[in-house]
Structures are given as structure tokens and as C-alpha cells.
C-alpha atoms as a PDB file:
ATOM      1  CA  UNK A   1     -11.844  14.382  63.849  1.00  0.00           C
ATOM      2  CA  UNK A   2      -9.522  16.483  61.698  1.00  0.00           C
ATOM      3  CA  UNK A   3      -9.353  16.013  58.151  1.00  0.00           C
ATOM      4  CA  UNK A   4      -5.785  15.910  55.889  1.00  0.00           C
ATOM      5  CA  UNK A   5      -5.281  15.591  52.409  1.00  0.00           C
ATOM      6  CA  UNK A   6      -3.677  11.983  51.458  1.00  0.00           C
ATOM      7  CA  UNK A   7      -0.967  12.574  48.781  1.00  0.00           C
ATOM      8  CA  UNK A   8      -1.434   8.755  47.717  1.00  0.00           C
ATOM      9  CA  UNK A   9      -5.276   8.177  48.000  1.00  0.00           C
ATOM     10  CA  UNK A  10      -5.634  11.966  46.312  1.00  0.00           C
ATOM     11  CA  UNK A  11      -8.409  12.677  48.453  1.00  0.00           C
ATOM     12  CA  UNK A  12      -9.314  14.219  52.113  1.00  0.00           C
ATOM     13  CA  UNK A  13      -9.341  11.800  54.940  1.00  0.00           C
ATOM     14  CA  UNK A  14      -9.916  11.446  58.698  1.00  0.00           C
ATOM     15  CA  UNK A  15      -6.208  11.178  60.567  1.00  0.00           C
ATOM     16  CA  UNK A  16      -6.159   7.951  62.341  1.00  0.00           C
ATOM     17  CA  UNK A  17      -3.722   8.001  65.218  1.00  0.00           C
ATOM     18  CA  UNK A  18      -3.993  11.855  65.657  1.00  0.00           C
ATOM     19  CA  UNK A  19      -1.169  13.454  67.315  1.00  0.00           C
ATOM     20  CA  UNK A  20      -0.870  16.941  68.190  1.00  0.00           C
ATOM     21  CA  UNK A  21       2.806  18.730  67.337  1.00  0.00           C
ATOM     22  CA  UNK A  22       4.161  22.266  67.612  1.00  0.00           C
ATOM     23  CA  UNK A  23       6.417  23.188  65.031  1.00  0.00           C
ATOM     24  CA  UNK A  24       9.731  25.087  64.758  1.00  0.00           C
ATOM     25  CA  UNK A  25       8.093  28.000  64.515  1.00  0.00           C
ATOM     26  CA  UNK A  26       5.534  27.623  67.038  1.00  0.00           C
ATOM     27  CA  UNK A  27       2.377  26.684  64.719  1.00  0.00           C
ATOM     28  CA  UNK A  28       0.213  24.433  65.984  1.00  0.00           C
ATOM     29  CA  UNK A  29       0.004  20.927  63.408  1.00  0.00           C
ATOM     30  CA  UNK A  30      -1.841  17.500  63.319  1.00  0.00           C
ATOM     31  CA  UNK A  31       0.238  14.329  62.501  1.00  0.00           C
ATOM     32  CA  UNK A  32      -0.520  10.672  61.986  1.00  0.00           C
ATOM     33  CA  UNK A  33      -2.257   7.922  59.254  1.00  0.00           C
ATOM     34  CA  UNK A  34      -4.468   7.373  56.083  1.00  0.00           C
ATOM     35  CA  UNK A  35      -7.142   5.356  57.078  1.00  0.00           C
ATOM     36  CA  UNK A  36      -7.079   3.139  53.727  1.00  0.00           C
ATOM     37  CA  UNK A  37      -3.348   3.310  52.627  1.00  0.00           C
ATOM     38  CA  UNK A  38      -1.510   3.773  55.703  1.00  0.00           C
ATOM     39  CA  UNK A  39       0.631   6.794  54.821  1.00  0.00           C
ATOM     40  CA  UNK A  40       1.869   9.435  56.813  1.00  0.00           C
ATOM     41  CA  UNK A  41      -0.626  12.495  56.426  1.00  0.00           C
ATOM     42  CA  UNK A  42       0.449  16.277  57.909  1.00  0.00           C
ATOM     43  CA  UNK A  43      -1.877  19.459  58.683  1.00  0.00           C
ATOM     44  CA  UNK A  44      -1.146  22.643  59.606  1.00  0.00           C
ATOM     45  CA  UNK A  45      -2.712  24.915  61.836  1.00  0.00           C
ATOM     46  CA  UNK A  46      -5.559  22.433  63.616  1.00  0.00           C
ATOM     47  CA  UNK A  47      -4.700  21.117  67.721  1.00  0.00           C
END
């Protein structure tokens, strides 16, 4: 699983609900959930 920092929880996580995105600019990103809060979380450059 890929990891992403959780602004609310202030710590690294596991993204629940992983979704793969390309950006604007053609970078590869990770999208989805904190595990214990629920907020969105965001990563660049992991697929």
C-alpha cells in the first residue's frame, strides 16, 4: 500500500480507497482516505 501524509492526523498513513490519477501535467498521483479521520489525503509521483 502507498503511504500519504494526513494534514489532520499529522502523521503518515496507508490510503484507504486508493485511486490512481494523472495530473495536468502528466505526473503520475495517488488519491483517496485517512484511515482514522476520514480526510482526503494526495501523493505525488506513486501509481
Amino acid at each position: 500500500m502507498t503511504q500519504a501524509y494526513c494534514m489532520k492526523c499529522r502523521k503518515k498513513v496507508e490510503i484507504k480507497n486508493a485511486q490512481a490519477t494523472i495530473l495536468k501535467n502528466k505526473r503520475p498521483a495517488v488519491r483517496g482516505e485517512c484511515p482514522s479521520c476520514g480526510t482526503k489525503v494526495f501523493r505525488i509521483g506513486k501509481a
